[in-house]
PDB file of N, CA and C in Angstrom:
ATOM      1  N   UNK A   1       0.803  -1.201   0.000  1.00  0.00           N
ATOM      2  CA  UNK A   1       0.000   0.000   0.000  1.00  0.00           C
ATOM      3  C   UNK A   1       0.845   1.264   0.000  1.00  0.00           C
ATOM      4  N   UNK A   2       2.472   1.323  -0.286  1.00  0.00           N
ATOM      5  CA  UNK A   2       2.879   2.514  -0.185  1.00  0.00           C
ATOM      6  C   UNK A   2       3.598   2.851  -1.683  1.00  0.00           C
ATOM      7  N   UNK A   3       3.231   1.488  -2.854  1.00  0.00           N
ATOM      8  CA  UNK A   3       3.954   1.887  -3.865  1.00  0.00           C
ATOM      9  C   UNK A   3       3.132   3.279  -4.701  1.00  0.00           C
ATOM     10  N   UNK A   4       3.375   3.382  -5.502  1.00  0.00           N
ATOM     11  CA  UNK A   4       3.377   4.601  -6.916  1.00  0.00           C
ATOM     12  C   UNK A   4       1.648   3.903  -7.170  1.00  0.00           C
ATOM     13  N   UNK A   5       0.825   4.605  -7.471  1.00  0.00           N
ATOM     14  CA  UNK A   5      -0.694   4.428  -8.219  1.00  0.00           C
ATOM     15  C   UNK A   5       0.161   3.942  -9.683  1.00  0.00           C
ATOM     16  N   UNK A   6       1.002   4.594 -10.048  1.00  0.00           N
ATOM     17  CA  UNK A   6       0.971   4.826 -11.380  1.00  0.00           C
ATOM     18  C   UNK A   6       2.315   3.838 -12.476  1.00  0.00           C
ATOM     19  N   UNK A   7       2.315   2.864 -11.334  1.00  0.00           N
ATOM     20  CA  UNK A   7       4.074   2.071 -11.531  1.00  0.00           C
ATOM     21  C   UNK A   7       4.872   2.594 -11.976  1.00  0.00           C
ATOM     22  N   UNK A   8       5.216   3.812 -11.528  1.00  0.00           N
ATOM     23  CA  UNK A   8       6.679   4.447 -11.479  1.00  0.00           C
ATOM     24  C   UNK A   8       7.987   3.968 -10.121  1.00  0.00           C
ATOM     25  N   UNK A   9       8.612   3.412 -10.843  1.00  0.00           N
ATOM     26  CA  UNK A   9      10.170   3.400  -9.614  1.00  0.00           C
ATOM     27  C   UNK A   9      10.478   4.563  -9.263  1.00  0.00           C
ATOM     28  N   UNK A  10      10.179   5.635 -10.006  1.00  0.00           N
ATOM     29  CA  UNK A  10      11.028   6.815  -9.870  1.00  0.00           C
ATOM     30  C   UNK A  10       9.979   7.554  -9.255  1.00  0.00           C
ATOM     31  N   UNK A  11       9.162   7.355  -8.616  1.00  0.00           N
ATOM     32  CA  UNK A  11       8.521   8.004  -7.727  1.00  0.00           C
ATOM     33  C   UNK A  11       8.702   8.372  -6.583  1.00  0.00           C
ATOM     34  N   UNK A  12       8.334   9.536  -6.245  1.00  0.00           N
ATOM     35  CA  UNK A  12       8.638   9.488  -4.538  1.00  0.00           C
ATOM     36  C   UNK A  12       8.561  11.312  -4.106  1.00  0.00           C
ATOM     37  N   UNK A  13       8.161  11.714  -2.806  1.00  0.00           N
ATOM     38  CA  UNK A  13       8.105  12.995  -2.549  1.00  0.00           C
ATOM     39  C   UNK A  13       8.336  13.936  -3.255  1.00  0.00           C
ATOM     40  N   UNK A  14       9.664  13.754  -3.455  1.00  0.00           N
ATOM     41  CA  UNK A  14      10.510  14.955  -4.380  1.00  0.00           C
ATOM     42  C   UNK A  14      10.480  15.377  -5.781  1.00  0.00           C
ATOM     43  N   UNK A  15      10.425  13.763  -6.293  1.00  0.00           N
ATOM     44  CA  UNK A  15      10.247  13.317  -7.187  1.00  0.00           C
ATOM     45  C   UNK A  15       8.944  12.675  -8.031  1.00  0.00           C
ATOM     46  N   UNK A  16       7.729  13.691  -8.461  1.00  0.00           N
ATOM     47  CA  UNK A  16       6.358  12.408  -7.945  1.00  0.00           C
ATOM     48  C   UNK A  16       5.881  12.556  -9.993  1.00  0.00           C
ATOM     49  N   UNK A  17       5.329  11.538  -9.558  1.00  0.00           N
ATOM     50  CA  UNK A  17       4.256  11.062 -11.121  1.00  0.00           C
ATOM     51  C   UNK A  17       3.463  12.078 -11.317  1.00  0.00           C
ATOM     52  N   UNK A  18       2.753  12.021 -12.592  1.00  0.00           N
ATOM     53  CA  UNK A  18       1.424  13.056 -12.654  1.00  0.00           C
ATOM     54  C   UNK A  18       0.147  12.627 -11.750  1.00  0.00           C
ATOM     55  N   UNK A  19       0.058  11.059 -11.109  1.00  0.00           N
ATOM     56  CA  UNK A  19      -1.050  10.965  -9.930  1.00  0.00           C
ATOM     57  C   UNK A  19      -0.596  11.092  -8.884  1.00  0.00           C
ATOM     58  N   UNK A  20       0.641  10.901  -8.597  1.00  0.00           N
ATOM     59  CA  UNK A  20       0.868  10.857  -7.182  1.00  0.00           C
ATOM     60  C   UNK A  20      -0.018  11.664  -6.115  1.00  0.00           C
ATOM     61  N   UNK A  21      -0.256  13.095  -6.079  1.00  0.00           N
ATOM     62  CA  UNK A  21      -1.171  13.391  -5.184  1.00  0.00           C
ATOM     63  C   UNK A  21      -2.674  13.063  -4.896  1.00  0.00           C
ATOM     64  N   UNK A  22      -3.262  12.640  -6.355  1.00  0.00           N
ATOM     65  CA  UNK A  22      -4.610  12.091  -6.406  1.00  0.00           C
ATOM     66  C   UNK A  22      -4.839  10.537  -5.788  1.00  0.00           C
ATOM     67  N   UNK A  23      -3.594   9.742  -6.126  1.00  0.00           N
ATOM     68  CA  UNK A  23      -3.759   8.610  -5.451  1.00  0.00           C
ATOM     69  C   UNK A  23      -3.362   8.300  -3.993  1.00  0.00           C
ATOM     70  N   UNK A  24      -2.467   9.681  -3.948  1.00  0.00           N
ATOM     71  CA  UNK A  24      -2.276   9.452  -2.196  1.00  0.00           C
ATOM     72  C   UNK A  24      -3.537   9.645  -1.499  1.00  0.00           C
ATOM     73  N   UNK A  25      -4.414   9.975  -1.632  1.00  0.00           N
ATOM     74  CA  UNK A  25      -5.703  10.441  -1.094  1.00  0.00           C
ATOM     75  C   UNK A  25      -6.385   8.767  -1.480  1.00  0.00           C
ATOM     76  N   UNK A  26      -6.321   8.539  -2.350  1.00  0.00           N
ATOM     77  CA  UNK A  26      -7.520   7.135  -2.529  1.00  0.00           C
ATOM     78  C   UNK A  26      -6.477   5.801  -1.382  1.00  0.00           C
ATOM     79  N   UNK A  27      -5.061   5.981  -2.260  1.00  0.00           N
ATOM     80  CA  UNK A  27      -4.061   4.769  -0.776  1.00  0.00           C
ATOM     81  C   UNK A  27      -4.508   4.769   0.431  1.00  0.00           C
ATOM     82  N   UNK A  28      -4.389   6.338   0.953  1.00  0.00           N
ATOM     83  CA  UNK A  28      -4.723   6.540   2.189  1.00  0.00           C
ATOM     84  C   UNK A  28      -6.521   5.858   2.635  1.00  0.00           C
ATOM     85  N   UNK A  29      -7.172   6.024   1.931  1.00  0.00           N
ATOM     86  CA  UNK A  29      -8.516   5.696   2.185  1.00  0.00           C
ATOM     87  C   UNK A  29      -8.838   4.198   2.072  1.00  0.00           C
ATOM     88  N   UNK A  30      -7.856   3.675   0.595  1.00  0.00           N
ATOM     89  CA  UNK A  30      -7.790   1.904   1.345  1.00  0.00           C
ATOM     90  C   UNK A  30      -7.184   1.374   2.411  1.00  0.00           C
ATOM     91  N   UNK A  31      -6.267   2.024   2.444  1.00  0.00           N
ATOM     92  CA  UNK A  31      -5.617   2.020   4.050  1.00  0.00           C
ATOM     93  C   UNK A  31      -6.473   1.657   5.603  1.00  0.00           C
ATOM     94  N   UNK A  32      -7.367   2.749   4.844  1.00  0.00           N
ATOM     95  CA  UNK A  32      -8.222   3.220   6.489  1.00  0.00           C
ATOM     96  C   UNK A  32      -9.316   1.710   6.496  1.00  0.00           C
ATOM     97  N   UNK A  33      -9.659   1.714   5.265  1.00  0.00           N
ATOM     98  CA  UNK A  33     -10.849   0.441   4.677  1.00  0.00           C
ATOM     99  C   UNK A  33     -10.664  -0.835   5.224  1.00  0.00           C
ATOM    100  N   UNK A  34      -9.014  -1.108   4.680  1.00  0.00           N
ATOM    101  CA  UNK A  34      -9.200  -2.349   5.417  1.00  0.00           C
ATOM    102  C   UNK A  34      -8.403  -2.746   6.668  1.00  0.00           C
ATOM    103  N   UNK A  35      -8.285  -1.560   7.317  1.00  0.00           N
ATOM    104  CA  UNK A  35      -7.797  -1.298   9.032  1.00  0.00           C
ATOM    105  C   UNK A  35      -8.767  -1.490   9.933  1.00  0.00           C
ATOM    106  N   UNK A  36     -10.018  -0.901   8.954  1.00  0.00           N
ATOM    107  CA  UNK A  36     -10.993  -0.581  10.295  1.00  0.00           C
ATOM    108  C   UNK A  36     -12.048  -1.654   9.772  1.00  0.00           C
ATOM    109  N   UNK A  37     -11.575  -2.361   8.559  1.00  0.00           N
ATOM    110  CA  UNK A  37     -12.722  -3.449   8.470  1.00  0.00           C
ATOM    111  C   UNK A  37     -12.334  -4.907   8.551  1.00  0.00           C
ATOM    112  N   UNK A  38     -13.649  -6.136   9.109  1.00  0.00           N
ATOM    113  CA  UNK A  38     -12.366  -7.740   8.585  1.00  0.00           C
ATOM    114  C   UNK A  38     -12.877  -8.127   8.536  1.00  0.00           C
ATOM    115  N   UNK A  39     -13.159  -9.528   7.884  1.00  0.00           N
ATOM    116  CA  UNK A  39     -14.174 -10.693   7.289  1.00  0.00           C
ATOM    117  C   UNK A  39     -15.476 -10.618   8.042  1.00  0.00           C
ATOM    118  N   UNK A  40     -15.139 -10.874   8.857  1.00  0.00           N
ATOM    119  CA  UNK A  40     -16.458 -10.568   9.844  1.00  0.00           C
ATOM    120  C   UNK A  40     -17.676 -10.011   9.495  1.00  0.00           C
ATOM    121  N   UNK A  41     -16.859  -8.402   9.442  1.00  0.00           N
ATOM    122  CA  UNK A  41     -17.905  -7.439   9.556  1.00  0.00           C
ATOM    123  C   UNK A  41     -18.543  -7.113   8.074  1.00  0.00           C
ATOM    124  N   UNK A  42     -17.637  -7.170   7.163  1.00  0.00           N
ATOM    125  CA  UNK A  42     -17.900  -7.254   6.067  1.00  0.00           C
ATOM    126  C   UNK A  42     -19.012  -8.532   5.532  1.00  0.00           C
ATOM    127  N   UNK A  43     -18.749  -9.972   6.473  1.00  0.00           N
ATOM    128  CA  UNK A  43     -19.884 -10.581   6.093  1.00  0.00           C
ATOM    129  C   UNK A  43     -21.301 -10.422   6.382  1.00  0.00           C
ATOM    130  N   UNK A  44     -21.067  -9.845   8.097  1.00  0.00           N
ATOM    131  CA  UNK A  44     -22.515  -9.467   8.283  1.00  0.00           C
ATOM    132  C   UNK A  44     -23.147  -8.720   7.672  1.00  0.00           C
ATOM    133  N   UNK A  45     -22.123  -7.468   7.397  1.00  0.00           N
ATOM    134  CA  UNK A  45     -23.085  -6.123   6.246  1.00  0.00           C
ATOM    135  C   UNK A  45     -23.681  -6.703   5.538  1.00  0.00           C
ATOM    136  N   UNK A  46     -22.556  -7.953   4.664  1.00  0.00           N
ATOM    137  CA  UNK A  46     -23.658  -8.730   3.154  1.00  0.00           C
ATOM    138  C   UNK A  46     -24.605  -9.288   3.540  1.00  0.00           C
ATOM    139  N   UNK A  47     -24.748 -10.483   5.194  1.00  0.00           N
ATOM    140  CA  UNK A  47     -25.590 -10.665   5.280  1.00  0.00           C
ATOM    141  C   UNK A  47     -26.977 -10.351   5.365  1.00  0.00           C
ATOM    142  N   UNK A  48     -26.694  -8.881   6.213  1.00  0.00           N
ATOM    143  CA  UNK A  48     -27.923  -8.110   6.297  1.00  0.00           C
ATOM    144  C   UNK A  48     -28.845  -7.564   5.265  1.00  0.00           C
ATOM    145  N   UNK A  49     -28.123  -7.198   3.889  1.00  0.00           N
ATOM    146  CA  UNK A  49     -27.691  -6.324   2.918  1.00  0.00           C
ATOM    147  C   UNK A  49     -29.120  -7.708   1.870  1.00  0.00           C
ATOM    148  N   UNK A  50     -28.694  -8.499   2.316  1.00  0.00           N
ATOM    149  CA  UNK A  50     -29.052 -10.300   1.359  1.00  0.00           C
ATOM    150  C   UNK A  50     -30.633 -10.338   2.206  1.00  0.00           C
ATOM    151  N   UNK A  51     -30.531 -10.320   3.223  1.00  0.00           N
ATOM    152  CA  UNK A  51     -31.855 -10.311   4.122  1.00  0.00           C
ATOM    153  C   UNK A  51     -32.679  -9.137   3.691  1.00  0.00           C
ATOM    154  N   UNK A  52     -32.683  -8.091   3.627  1.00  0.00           N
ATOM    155  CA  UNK A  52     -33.302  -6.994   2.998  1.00  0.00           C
ATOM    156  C   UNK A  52     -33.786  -7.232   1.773  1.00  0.00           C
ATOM    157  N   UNK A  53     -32.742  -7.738   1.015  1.00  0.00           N
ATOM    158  CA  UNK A  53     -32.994  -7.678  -0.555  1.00  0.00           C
ATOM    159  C   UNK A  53     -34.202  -8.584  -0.865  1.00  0.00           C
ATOM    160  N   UNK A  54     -33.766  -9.808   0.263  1.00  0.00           N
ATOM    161  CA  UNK A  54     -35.293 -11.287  -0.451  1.00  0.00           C
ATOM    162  C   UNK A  54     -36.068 -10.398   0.407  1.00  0.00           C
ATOM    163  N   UNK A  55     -36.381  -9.669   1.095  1.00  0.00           N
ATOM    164  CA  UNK A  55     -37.729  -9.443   1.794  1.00  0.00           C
ATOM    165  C   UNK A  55     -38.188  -8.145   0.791  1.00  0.00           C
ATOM    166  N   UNK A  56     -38.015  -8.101  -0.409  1.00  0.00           N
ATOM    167  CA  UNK A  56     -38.414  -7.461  -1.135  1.00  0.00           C
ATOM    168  C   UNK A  56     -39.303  -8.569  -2.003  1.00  0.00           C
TER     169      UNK A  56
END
């Protein structure tokens, strides 16, 4: 999660790609995604998500 969006080697602070700042913002947010999420919880959401849907 800390390489280049854009597969550049030559990436880096000083040195950055034409995404580098746009994808530091999305890295950072998968980051947070799957820190604060884990199989678990993610199954119950679907489960719930599946229960809703047939009671339609």
């Amino acid at each position: 999660m800390t390489d280049c969006g854009f597969s550049s080697n030559n990436c880096n602070e000083d040195n950055t790609c034409p995404l580098h700042e746009k994808y530091a913002t999305i890295r950072e947010a998968i980051l947070k995604l799957v820190l604060s999420e884990t199989i678990r919880s993610l199954a119950k959401k679907n489960a719930q998500n599946f229960m809703i849907q047939s009671a339609f």
